[in-house]
N, C-alpha and C. Protein backbone atom coordinates (compact mmCIF):
# COMPACT_ATOMS: atom_id res chain seq x y z
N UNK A 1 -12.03 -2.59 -7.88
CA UNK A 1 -11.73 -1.20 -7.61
C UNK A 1 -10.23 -1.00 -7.71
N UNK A 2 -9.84 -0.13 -8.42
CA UNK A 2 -8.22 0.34 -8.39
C UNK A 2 -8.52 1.60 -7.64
N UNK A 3 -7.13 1.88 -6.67
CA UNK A 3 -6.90 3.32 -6.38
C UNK A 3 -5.83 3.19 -6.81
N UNK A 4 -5.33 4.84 -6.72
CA UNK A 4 -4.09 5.24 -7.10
C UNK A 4 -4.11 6.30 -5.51
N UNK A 5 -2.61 5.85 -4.73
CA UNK A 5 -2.62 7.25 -3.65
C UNK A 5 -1.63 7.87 -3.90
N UNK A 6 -1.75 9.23 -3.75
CA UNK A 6 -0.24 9.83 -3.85
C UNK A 6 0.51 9.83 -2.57
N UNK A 7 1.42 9.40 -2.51
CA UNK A 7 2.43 9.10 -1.03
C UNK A 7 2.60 10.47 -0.27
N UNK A 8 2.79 10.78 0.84
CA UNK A 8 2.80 11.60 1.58
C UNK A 8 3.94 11.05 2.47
N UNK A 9 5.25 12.09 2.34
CA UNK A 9 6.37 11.94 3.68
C UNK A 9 6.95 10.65 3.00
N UNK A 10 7.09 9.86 2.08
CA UNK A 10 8.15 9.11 1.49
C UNK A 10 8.87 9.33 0.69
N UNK A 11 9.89 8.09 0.00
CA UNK A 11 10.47 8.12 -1.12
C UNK A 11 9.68 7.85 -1.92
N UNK A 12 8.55 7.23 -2.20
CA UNK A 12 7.68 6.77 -3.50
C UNK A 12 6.89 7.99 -3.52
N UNK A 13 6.51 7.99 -4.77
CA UNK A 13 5.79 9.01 -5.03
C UNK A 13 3.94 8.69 -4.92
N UNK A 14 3.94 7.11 -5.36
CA UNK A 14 1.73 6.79 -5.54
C UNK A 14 2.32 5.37 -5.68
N UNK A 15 1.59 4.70 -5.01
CA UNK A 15 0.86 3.67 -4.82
C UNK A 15 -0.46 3.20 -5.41
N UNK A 16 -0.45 2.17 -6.20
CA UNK A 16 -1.75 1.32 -7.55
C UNK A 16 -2.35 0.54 -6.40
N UNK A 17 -3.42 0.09 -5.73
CA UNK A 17 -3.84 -1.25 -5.40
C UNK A 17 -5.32 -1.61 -6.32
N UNK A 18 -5.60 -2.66 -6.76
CA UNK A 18 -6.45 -3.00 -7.09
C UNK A 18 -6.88 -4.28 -5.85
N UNK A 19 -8.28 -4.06 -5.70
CA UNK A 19 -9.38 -4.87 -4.82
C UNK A 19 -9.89 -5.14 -5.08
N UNK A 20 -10.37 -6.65 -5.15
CA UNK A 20 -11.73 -7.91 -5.82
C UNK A 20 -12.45 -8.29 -4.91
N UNK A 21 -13.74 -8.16 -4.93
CA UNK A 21 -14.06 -8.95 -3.60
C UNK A 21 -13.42 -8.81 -2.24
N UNK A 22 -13.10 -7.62 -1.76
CA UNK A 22 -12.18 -7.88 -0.57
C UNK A 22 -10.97 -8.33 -0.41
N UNK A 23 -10.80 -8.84 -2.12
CA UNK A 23 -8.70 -9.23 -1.81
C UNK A 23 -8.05 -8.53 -2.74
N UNK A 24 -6.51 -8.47 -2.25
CA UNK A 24 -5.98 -7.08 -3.53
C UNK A 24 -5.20 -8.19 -3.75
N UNK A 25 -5.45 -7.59 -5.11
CA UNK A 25 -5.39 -8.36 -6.61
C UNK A 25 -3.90 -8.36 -7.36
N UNK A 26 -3.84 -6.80 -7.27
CA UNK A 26 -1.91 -6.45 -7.26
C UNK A 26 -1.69 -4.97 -6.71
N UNK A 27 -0.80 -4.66 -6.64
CA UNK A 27 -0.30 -3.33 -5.76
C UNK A 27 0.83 -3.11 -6.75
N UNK A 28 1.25 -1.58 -6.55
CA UNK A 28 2.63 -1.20 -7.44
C UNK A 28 2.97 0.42 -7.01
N UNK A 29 4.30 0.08 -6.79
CA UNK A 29 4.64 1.53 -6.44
C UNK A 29 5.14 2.62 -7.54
N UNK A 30 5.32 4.18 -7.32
CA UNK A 30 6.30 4.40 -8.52
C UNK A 30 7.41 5.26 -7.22
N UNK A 31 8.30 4.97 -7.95
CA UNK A 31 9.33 5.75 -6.73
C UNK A 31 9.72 4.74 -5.80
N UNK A 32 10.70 4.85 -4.92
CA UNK A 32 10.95 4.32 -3.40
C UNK A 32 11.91 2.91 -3.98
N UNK A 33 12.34 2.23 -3.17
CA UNK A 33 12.86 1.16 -2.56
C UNK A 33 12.57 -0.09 -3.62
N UNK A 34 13.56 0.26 -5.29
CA UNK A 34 12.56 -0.54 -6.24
C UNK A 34 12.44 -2.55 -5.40
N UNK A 35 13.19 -3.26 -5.07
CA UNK A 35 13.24 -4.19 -4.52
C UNK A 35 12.89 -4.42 -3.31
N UNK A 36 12.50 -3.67 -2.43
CA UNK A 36 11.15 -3.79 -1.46
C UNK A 36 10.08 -3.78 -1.45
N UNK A 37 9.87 -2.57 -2.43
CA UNK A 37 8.57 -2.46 -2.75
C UNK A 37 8.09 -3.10 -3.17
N UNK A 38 8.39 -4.21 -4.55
CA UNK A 38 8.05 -5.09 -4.98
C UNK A 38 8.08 -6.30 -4.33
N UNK A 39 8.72 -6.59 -3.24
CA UNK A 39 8.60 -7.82 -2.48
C UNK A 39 7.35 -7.34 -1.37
N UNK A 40 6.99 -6.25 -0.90
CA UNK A 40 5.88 -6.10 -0.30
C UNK A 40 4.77 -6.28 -0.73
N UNK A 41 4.50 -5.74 -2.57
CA UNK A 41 3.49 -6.06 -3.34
C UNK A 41 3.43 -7.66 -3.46
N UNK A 42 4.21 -8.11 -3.62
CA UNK A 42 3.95 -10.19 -3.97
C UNK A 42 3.38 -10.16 -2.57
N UNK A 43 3.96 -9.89 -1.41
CA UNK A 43 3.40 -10.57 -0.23
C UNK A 43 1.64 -10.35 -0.15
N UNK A 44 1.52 -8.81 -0.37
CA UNK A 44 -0.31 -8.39 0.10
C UNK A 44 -0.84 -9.17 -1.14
N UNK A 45 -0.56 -9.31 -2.14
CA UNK A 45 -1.42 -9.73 -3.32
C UNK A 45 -1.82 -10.97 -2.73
N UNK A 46 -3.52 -11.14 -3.40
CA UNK A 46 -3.68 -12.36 -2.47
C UNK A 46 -4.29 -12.80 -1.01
N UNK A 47 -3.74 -10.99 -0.38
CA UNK A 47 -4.23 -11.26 0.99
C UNK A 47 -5.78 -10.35 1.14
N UNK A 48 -6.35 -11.08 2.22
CA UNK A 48 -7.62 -10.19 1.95
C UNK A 48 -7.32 -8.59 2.71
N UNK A 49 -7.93 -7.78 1.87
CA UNK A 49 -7.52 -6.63 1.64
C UNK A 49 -7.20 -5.67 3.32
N UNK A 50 -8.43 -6.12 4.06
CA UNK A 50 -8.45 -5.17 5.61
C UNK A 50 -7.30 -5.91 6.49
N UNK A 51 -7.11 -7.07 6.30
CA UNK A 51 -5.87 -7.42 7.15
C UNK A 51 -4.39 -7.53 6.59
N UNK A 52 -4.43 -7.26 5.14
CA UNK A 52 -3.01 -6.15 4.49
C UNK A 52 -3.06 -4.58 5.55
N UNK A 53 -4.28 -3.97 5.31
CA UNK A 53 -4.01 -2.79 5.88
C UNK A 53 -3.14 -2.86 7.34
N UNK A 54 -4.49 -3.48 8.17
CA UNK A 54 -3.74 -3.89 9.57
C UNK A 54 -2.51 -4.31 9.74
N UNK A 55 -2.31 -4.65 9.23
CA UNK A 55 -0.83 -5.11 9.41
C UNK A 55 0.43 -3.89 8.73
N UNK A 56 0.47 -3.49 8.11
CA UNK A 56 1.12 -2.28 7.21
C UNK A 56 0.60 -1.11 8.11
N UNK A 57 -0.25 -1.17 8.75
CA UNK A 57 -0.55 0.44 9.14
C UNK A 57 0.38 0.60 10.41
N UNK A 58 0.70 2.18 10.32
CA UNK A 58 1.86 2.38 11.49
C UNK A 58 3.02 2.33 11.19
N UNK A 59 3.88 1.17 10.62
CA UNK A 59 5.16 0.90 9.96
C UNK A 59 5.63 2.33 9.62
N UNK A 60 6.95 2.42 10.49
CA UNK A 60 7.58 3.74 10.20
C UNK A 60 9.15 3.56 9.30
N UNK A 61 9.45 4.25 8.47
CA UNK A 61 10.96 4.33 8.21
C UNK A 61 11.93 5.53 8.57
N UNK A 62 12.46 4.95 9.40
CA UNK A 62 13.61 5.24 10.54
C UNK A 62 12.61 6.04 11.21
N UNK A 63 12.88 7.95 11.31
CA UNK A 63 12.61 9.05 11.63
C UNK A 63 11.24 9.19 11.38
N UNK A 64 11.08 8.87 10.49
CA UNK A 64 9.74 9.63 9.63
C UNK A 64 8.33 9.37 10.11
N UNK A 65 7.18 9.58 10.56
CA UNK A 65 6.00 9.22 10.77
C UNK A 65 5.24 8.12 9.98
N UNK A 66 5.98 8.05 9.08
CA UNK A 66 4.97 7.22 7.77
C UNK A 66 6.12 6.18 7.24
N UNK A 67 5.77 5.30 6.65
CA UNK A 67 6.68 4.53 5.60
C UNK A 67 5.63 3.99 4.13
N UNK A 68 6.20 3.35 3.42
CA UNK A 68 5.22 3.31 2.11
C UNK A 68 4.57 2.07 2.33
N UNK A 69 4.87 1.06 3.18
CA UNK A 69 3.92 0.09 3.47
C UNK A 69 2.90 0.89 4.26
N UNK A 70 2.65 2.37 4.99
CA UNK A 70 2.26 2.74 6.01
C UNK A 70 0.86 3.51 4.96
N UNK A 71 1.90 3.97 3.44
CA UNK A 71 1.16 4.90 2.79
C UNK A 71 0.06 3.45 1.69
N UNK A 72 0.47 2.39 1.71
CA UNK A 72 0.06 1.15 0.86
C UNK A 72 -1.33 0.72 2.24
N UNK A 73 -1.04 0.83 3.20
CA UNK A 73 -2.46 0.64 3.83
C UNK A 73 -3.56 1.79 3.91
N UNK A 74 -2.71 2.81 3.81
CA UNK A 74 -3.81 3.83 3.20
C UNK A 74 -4.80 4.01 2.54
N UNK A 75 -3.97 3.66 1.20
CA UNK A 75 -4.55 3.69 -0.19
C UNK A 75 -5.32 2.36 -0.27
N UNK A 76 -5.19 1.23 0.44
CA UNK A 76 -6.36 0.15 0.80
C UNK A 76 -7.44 0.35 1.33
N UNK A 77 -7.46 1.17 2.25
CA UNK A 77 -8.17 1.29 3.49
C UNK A 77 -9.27 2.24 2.61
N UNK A 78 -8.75 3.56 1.34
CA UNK A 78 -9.55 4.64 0.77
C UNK A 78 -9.87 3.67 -0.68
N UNK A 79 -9.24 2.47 -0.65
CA UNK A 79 -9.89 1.98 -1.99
C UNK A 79 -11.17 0.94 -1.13
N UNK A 80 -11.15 0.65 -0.23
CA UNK A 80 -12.34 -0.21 0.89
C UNK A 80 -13.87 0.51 0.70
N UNK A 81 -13.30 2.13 1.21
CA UNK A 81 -14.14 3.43 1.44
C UNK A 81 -14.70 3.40 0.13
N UNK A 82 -14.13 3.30 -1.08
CA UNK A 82 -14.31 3.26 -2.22
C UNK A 82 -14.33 5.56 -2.55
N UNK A 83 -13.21 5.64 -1.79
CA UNK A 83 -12.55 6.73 -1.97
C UNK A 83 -12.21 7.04 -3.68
C-alpha cells in the first residue's frame, strides 16, 4: 500500500509511505527540513509500521501542534486503515 498525505500545519507539504506486510518499506517527504526528513525516513524504513506511528505521534515543532514526523504517523496510521 502507498499513501500519499498532504501535511497539515508544517513546512512539508505530503508525505509518500509505502507498507508491506505491516513494515514501511520507504517514506519521502516533499517540502520541510531536506536533511531531517530524510534521516527520519532511513530510520522508520524497515520498522514495523504501527510502532513507527507510536513513536512519531505527538512530536511537536517548537509552537506548533503538529510536526512532520507527527504528520508521517498519520499518513501510516491512514495507510494501516487502508485510507
Amino acid at each position: 500500500m502507498i499513501k500519499t498525505h498532504k501535511c497539515k500545519g508544517t513546512c512539508s507539504k505530503s508525505v509518500t509511505v509505502e507498507i508491506s506486510d505491516g513494515v514501511i518499506k520507504s517514506a519521502q517527504f516533499v517540502g520541510g527540513c531536506d536533511g531531517n526528513l530524510k534521516g527520519v525516513c532511513a530510520l522508520v524504513t524497515g520498522m514495523d509500521a504501527e510502532q513507527a506511528a507510536q513513536r512519531l505521534e505527538g512530536i511537536r515543532c517548537g509552537f506548533k501542534n503538529t510536526s512532520c514526523p507527527d504528520q508521517l504517523s498519520i499518513a501510516i496510521r491512514e495507510a494501516l486503515r487502508g485510507e
